[in-house]
Protein backbone atom coordinates (compact mmCIF):
# COMPACT_ATOMS: atom_id res chain seq x y z
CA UNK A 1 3.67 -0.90 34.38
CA UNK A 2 6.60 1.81 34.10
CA UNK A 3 5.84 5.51 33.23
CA UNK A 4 6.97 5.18 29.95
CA UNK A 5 4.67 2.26 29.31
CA UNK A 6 1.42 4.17 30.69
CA UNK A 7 2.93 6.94 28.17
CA UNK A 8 2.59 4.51 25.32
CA UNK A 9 -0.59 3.19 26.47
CA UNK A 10 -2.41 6.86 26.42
CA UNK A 11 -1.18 7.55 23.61
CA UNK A 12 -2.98 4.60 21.61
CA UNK A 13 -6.31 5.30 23.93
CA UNK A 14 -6.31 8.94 22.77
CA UNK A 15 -5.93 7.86 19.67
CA UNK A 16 -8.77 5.23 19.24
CA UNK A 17 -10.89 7.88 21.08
CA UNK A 18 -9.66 10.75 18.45
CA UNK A 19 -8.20 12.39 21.46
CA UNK A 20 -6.00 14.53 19.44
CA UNK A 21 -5.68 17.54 22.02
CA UNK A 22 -4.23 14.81 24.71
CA UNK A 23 -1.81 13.44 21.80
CA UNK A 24 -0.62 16.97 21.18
CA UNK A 25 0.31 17.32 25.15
CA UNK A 26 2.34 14.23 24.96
CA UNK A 27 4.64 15.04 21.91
CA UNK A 28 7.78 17.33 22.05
CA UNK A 29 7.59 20.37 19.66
CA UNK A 30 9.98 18.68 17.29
CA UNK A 31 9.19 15.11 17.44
CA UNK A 32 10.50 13.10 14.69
CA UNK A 33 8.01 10.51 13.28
CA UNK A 34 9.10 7.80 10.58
CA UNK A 35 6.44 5.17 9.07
CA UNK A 36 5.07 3.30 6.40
CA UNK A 37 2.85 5.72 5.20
CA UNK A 38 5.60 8.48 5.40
CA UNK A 39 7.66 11.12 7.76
CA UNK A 40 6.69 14.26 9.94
CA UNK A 41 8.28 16.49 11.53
CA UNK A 42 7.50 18.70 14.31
CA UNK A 43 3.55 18.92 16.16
CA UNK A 44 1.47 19.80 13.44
CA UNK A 45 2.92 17.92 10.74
CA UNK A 46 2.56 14.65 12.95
CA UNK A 47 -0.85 15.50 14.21
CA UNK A 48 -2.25 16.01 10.41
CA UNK A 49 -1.12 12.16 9.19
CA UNK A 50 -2.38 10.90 12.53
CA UNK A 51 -5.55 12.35 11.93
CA UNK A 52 -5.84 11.66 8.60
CA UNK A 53 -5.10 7.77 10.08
CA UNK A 54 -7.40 8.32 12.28
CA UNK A 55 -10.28 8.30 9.60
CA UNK A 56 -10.08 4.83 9.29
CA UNK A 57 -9.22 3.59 12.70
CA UNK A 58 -11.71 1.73 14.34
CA UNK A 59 -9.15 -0.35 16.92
CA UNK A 60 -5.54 -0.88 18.02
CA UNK A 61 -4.73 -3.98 19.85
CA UNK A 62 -1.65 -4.08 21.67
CA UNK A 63 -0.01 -7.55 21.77
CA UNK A 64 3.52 -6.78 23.47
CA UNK A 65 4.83 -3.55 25.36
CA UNK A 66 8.35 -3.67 26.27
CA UNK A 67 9.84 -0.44 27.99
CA UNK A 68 13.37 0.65 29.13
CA UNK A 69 14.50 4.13 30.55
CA UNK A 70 13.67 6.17 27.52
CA UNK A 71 12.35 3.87 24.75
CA UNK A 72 8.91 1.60 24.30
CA UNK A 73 8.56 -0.81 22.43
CA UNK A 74 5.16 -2.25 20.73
CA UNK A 75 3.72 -4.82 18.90
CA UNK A 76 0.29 -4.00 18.07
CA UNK A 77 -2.63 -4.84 15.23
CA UNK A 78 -3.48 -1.59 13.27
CA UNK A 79 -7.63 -2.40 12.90
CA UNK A 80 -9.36 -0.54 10.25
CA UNK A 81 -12.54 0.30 8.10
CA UNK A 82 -10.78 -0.31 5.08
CA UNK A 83 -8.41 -3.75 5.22
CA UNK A 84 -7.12 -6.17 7.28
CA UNK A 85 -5.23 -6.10 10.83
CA UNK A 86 -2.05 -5.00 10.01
CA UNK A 87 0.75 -6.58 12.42
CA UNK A 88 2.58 -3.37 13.31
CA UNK A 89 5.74 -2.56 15.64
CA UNK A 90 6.31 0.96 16.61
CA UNK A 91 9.21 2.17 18.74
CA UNK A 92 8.80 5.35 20.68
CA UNK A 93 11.56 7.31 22.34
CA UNK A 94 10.57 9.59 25.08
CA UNK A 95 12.64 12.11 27.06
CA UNK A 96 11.35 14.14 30.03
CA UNK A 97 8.06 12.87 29.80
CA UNK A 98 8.17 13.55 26.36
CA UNK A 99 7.39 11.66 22.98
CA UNK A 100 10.52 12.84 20.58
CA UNK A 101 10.46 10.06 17.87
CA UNK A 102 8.24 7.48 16.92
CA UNK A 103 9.36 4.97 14.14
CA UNK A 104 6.28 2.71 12.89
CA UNK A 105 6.63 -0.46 10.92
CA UNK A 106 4.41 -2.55 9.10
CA UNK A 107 3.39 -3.74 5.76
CA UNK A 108 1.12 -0.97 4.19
CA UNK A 109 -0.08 -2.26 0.80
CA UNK A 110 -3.92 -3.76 1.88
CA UNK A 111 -4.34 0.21 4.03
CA UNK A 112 -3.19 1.58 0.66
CA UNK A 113 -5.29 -0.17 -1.80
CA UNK A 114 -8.49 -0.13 0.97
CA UNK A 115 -7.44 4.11 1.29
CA UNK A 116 -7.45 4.44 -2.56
CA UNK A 117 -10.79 2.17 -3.18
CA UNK A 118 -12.10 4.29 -0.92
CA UNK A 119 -11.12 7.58 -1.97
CA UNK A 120 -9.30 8.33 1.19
CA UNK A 121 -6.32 9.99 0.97
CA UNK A 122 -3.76 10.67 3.52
């Protein structure tokens, strides 16, 4: 497994384990995140919609990690209290041991109806 791909990999473990302190070491002061459920920018911003995430997120499982010299790729299903696996792919760019964009994918409508039935918001 490459450096990059043990990145990733801690990344998703600190977040099933709401390991948001080990997250925050791993992310660039200005990372860039793009999703489904919308954009941040910089630490804080990132770390609030993760969290908020977070409140629902009882698993990840990783079904493909592909890595090159500053990009990982993964294919993983987003497990949570309030719908179905969603099939997600998220691409994460990472430059001197740093994350400094993440771009998720993934169809978000059964998280947003299971978030709004349950009175979750992000």
């Amino acid at each position: 497994m490459s450096s990059l791909e043990q990145i990733d990999e801690t990344y998703f473990a600190a977040w099933e384990n709401g390991d948001f302190d080990t997250i925050r070491a791993m992310l660039a002061d200005e990372v860039d995140f793009v999703g489904a459920l919308g954009q941040a920018r910089g630490v804080e911003e990132f770390l609030t919609g993760l969290r908020g995430l977070g409140q629902v997120l009882t698993r990840i499982e990783v079904r493909a990690r592909l890595a090159d010299s500053t990009d990982v790729m993964t294919w993983f299903n987003l497990h949570t209290s309030v719908a179905a696996p969603a099939a997600s792919a998220k691409w994460t760019h990472i430059e001197n041991g740093k994350i400094t964009r993440i771009r998720v994918a993934f169809d978000p409508r059964d998280l947003l109806a299971g978030l709004e039935k349950s009175n979750l918001t992000r």
